[in-house]
PDB file of N, CA and C in Angstrom:
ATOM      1  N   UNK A   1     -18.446 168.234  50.746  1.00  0.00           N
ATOM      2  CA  UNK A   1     -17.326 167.609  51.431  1.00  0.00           C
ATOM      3  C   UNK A   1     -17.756 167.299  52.860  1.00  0.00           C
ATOM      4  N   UNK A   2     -17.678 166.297  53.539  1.00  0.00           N
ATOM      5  CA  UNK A   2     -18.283 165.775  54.236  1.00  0.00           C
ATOM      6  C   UNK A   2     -16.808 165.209  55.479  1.00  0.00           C
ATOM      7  N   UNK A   3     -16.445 163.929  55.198  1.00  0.00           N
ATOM      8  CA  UNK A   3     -14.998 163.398  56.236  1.00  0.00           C
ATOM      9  C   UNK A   3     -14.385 163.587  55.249  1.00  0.00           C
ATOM     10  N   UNK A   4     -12.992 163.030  56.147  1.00  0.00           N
ATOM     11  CA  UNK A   4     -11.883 162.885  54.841  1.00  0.00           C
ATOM     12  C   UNK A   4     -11.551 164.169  54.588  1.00  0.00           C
ATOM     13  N   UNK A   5     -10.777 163.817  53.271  1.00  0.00           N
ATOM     14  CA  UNK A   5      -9.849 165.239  52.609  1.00  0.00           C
ATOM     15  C   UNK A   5     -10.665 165.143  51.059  1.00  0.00           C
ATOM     16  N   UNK A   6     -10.031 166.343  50.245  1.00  0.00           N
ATOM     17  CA  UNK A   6     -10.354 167.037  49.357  1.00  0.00           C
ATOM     18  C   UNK A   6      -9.095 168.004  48.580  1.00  0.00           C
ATOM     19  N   UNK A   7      -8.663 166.894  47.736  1.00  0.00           N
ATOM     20  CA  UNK A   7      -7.465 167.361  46.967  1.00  0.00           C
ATOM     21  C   UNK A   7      -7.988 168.673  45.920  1.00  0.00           C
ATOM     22  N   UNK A   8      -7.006 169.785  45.839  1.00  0.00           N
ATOM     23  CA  UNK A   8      -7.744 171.167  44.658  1.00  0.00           C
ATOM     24  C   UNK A   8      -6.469 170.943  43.889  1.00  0.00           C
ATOM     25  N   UNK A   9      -6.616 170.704  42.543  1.00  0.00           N
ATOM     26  CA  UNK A   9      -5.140 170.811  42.014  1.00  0.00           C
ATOM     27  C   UNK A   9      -6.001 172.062  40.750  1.00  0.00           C
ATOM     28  N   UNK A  10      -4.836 172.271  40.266  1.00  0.00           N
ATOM     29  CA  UNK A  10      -4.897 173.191  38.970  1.00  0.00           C
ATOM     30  C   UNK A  10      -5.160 172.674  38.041  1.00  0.00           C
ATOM     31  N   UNK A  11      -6.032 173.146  36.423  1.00  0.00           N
ATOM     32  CA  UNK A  11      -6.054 171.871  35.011  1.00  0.00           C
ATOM     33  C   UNK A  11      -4.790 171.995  34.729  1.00  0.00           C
ATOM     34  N   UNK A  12      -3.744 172.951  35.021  1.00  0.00           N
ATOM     35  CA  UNK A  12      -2.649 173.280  34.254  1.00  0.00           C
ATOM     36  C   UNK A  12      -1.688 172.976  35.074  1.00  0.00           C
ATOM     37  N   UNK A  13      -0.552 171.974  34.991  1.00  0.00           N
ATOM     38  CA  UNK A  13       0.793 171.403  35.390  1.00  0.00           C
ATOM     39  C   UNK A  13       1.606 173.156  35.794  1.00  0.00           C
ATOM     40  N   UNK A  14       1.943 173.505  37.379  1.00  0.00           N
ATOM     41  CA  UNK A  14       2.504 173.502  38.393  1.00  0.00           C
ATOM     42  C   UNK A  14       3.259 173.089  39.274  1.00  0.00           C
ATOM     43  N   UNK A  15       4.385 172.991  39.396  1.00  0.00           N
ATOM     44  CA  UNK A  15       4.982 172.424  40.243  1.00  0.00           C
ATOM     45  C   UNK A  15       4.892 172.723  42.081  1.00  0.00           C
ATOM     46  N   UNK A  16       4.564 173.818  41.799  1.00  0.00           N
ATOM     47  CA  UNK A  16       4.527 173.989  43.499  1.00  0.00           C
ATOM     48  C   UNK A  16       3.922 175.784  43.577  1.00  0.00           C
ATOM     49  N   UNK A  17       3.261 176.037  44.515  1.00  0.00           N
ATOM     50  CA  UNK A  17       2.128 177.321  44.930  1.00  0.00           C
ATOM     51  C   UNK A  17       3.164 178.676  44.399  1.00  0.00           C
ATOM     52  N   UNK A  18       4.353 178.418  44.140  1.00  0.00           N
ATOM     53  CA  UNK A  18       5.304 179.500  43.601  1.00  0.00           C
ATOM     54  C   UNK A  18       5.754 179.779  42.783  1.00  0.00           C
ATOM     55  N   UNK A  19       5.197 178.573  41.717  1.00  0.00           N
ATOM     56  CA  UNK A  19       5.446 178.696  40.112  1.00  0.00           C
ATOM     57  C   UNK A  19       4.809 179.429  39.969  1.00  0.00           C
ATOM     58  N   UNK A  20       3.508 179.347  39.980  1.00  0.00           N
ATOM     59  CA  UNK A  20       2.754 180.454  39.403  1.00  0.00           C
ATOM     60  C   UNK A  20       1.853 180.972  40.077  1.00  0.00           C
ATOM     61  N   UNK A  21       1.870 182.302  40.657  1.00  0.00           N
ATOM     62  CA  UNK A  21       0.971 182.626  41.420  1.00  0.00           C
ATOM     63  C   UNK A  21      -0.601 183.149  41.306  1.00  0.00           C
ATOM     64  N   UNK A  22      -0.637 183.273  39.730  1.00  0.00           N
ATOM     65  CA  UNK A  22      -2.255 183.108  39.307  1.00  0.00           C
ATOM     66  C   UNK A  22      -2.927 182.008  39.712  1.00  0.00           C
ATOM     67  N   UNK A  23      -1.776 181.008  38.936  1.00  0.00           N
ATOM     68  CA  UNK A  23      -2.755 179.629  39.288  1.00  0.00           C
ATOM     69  C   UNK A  23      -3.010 179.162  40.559  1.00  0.00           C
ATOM     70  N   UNK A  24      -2.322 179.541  41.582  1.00  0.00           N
ATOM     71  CA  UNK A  24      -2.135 179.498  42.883  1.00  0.00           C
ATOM     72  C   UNK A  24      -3.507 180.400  43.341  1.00  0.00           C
ATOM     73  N   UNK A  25      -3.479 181.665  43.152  1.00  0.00           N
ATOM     74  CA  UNK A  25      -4.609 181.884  43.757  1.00  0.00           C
ATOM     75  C   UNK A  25      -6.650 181.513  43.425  1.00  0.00           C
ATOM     76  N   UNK A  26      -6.422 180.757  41.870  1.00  0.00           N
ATOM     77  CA  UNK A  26      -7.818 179.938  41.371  1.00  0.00           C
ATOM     78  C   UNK A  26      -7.943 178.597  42.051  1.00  0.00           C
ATOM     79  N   UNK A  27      -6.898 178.148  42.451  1.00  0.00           N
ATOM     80  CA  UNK A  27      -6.275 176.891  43.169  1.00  0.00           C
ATOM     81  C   UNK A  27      -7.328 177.503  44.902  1.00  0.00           C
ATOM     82  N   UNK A  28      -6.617 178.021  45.193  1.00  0.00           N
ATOM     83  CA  UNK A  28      -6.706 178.611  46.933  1.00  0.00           C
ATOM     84  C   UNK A  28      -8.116 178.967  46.788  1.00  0.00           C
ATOM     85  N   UNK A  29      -8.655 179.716  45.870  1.00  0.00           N
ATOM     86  CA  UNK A  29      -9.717 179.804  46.476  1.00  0.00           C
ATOM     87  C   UNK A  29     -10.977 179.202  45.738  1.00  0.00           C
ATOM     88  N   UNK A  30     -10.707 178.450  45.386  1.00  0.00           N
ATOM     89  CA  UNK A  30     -12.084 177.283  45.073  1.00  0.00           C
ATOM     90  C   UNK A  30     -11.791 176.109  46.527  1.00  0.00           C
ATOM     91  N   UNK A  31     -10.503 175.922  47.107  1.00  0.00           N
ATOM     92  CA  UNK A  31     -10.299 175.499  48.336  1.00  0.00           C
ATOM     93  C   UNK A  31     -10.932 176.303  49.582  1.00  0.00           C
ATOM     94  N   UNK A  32     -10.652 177.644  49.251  1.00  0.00           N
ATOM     95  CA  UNK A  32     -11.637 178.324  50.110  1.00  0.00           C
ATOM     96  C   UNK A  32     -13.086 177.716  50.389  1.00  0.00           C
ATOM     97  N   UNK A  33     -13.844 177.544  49.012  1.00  0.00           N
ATOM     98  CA  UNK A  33     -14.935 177.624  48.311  1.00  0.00           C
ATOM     99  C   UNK A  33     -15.601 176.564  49.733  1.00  0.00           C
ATOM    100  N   UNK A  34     -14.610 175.428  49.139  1.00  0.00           N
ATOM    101  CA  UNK A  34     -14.958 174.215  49.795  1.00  0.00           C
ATOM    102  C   UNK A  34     -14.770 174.187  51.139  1.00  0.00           C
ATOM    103  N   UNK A  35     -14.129 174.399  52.357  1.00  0.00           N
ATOM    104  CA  UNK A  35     -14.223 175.147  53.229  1.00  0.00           C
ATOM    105  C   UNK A  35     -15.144 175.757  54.110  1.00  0.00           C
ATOM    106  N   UNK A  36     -15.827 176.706  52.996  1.00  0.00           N
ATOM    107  CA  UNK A  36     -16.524 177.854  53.751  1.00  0.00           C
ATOM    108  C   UNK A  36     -17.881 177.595  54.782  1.00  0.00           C
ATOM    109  N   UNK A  37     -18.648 175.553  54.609  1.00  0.00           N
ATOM    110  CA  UNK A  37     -19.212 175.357  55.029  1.00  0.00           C
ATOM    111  C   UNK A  37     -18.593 174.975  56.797  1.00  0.00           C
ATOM    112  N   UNK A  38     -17.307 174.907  56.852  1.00  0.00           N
ATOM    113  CA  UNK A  38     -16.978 173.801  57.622  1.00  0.00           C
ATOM    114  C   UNK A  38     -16.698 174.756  58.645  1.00  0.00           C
ATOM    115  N   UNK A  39     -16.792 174.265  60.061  1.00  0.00           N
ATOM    116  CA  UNK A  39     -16.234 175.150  61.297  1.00  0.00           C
ATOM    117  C   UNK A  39     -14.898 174.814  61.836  1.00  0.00           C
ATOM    118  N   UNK A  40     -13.984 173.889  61.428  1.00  0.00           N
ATOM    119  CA  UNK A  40     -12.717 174.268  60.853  1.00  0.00           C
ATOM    120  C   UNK A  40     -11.932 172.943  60.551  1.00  0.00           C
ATOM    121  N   UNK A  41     -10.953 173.371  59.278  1.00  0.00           N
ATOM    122  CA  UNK A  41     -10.616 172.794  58.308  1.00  0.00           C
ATOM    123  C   UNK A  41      -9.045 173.129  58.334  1.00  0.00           C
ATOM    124  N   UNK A  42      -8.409 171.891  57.894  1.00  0.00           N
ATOM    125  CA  UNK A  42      -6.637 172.832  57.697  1.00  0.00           C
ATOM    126  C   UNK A  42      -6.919 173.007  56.177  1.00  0.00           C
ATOM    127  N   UNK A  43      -5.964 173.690  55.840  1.00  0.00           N
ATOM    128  CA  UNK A  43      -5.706 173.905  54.145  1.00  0.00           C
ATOM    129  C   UNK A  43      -4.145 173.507  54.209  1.00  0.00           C
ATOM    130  N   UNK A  44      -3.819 172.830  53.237  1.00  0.00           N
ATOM    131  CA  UNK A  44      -2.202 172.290  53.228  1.00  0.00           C
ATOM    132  C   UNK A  44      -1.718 172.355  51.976  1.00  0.00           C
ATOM    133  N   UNK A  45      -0.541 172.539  52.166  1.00  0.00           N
ATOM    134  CA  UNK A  45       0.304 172.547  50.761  1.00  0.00           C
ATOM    135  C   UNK A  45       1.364 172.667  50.990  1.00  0.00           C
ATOM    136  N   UNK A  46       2.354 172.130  50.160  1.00  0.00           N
ATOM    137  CA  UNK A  46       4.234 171.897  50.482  1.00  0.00           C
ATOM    138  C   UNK A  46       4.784 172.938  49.448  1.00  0.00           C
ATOM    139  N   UNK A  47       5.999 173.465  49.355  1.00  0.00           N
ATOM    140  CA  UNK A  47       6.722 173.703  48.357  1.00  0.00           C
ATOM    141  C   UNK A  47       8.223 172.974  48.745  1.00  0.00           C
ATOM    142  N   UNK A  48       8.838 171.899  47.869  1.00  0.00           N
ATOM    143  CA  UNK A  48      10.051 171.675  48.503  1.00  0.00           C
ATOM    144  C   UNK A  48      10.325 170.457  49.372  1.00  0.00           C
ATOM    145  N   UNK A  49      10.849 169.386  49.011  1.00  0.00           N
ATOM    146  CA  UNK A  49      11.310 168.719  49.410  1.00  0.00           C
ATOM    147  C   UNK A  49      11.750 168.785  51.192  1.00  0.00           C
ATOM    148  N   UNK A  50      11.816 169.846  51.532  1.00  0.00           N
ATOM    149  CA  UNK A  50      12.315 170.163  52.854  1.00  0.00           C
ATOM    150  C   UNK A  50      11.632 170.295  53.927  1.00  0.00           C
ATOM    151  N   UNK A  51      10.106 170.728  52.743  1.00  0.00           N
ATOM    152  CA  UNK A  51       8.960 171.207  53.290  1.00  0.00           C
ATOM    153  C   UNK A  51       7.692 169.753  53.457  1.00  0.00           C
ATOM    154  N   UNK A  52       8.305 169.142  52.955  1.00  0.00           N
ATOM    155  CA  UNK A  52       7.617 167.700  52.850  1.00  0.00           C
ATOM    156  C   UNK A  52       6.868 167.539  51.438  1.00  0.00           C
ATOM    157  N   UNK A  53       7.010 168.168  50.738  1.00  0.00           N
ATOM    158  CA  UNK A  53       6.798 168.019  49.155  1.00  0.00           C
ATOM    159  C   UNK A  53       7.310 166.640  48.419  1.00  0.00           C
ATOM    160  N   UNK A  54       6.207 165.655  48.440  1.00  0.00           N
ATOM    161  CA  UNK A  54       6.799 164.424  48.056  1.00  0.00           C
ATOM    162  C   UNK A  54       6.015 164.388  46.134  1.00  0.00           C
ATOM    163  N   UNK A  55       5.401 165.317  46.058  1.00  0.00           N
ATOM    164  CA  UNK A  55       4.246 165.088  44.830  1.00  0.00           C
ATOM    165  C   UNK A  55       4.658 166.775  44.336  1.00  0.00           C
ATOM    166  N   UNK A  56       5.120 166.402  42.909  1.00  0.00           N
ATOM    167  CA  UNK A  56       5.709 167.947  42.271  1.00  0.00           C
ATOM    168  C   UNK A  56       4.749 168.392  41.182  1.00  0.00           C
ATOM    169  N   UNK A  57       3.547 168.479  41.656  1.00  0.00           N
ATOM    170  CA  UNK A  57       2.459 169.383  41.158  1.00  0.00           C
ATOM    171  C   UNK A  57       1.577 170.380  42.421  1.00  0.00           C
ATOM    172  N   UNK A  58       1.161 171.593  41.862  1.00  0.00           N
ATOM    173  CA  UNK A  58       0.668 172.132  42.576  1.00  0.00           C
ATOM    174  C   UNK A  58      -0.692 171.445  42.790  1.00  0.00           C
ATOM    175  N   UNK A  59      -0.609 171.368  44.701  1.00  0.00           N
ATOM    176  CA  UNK A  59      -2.392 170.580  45.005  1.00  0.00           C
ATOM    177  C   UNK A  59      -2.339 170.974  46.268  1.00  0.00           C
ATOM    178  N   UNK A  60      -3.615 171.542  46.818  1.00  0.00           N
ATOM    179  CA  UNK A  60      -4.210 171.876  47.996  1.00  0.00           C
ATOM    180  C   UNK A  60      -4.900 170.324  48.521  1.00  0.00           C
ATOM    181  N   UNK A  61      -4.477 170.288  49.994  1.00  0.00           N
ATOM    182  CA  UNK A  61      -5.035 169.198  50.880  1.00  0.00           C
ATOM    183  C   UNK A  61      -6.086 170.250  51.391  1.00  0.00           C
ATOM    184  N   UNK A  62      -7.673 169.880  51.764  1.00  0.00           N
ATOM    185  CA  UNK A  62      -8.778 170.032  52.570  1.00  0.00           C
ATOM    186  C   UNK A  62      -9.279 169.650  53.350  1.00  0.00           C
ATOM    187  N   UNK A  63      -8.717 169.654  54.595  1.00  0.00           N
ATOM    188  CA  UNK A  63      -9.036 168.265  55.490  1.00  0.00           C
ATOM    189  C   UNK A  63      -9.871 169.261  56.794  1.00  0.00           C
ATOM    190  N   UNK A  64     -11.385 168.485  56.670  1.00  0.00           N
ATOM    191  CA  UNK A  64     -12.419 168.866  57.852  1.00  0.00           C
ATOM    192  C   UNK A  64     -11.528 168.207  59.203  1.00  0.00           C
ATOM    193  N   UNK A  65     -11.847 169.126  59.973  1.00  0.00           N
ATOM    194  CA  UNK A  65     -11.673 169.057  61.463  1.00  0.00           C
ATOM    195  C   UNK A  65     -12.935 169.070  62.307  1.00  0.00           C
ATOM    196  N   UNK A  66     -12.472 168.179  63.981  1.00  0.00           N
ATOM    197  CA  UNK A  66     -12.941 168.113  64.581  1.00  0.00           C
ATOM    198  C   UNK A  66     -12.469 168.027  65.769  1.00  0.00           C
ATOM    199  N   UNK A  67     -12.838 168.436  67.028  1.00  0.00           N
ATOM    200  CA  UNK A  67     -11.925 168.319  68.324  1.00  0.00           C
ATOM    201  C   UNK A  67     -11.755 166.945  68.825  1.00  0.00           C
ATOM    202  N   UNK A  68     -10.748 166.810  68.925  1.00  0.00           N
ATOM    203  CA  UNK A  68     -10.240 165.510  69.188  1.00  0.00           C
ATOM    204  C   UNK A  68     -10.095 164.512  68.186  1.00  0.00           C
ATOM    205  N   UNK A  69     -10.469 164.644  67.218  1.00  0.00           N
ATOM    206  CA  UNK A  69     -10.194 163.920  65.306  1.00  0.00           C
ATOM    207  C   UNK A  69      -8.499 162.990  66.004  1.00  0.00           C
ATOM    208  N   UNK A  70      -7.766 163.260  67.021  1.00  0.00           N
ATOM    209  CA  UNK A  70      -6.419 162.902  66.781  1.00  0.00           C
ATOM    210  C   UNK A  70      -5.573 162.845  65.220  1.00  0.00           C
ATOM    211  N   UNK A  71      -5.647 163.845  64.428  1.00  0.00           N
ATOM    212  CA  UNK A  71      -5.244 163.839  63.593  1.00  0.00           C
ATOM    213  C   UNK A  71      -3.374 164.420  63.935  1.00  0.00           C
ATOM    214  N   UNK A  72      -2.394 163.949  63.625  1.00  0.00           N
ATOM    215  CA  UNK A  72      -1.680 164.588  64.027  1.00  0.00           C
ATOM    216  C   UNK A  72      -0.640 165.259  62.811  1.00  0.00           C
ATOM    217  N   UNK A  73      -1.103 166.415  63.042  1.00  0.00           N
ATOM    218  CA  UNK A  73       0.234 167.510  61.707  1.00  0.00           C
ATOM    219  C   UNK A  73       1.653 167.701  62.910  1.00  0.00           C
ATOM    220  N   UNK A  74       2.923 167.653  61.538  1.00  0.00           N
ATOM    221  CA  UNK A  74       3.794 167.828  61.867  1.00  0.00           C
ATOM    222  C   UNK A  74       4.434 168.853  62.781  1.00  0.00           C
ATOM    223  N   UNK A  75       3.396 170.032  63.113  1.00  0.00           N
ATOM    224  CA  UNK A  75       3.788 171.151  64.115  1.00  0.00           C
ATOM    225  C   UNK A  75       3.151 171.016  65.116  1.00  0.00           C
ATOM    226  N   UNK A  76       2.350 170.130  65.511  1.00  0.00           N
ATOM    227  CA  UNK A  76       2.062 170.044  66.738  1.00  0.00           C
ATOM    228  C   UNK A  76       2.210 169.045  67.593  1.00  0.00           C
ATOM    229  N   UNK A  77       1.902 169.338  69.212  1.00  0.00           N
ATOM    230  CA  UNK A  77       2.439 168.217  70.187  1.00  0.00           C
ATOM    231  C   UNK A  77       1.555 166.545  70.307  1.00  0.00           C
ATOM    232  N   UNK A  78       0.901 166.899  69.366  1.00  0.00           N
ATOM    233  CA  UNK A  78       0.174 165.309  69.431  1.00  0.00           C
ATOM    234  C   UNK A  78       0.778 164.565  68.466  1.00  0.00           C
ATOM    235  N   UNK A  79       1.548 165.340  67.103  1.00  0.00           N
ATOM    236  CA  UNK A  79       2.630 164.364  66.152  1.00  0.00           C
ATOM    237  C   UNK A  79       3.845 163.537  67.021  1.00  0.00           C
ATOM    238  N   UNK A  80       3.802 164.335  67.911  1.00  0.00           N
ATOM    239  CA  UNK A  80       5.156 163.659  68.926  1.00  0.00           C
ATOM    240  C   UNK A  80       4.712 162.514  69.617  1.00  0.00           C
ATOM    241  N   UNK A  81       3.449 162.734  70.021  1.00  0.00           N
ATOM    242  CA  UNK A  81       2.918 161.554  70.987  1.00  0.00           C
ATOM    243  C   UNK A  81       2.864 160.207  70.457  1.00  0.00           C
ATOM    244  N   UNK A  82       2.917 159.956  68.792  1.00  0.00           N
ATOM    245  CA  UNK A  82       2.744 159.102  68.188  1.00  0.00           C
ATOM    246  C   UNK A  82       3.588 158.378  67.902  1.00  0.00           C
ATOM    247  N   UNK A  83       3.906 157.311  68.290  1.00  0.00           N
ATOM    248  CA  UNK A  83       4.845 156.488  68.085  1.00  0.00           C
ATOM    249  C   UNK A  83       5.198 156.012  66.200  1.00  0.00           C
ATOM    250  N   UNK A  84       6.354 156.298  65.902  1.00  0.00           N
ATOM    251  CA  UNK A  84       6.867 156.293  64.743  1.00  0.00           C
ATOM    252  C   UNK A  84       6.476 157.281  64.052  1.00  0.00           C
ATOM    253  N   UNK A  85       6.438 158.712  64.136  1.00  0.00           N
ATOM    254  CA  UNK A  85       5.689 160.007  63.694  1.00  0.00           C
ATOM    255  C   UNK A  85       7.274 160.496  62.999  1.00  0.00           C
ATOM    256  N   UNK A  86       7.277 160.765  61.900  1.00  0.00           N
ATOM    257  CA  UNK A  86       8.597 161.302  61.944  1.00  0.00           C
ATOM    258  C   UNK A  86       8.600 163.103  61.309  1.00  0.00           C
TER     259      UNK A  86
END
């Protein structure tokens, strides 16, 4: 894994990291797996519509980082800076 992201889903239909928490943790940590080269990475995942869950299968986002990437996630102050960020 190199730029970009790196979707981990399960072979087995999940709806979200709380259906099932076996599959959740073979899920998490082959995301680990992928990861473990990188000096830092978010790991993402929704449960819930509320939570921003637009896709109702369980899947890990892997997204390499870098300082200053301007990537902007929803909890931090650079999502705000962005015009039309919602």
């Amino acid at each position: 894994m190199r730029a970009g992201r790196v979707f981990v889903l399960p072979r087995v239909h999940v709806e979200d990291a709380g259906t099932d928490p076996e599959v959740t943790v073979v899920v998490v940590r082959r995301a680990a797996e992928l990861m473990a080269g990188h000096p830092a990475v978010n790991l993402i995942t929704s449960k819930g519509e509320a939570a921003t869950q637009s896709v109702f299968h369980f899947h890990v986002h892997v997204v390499p980082r870098q300082e200053g990437d301007g990537l902007p996630l929803p909890w931090t102050p650079q999502h705000t800076a962005h015009p039309g960020a919602a």
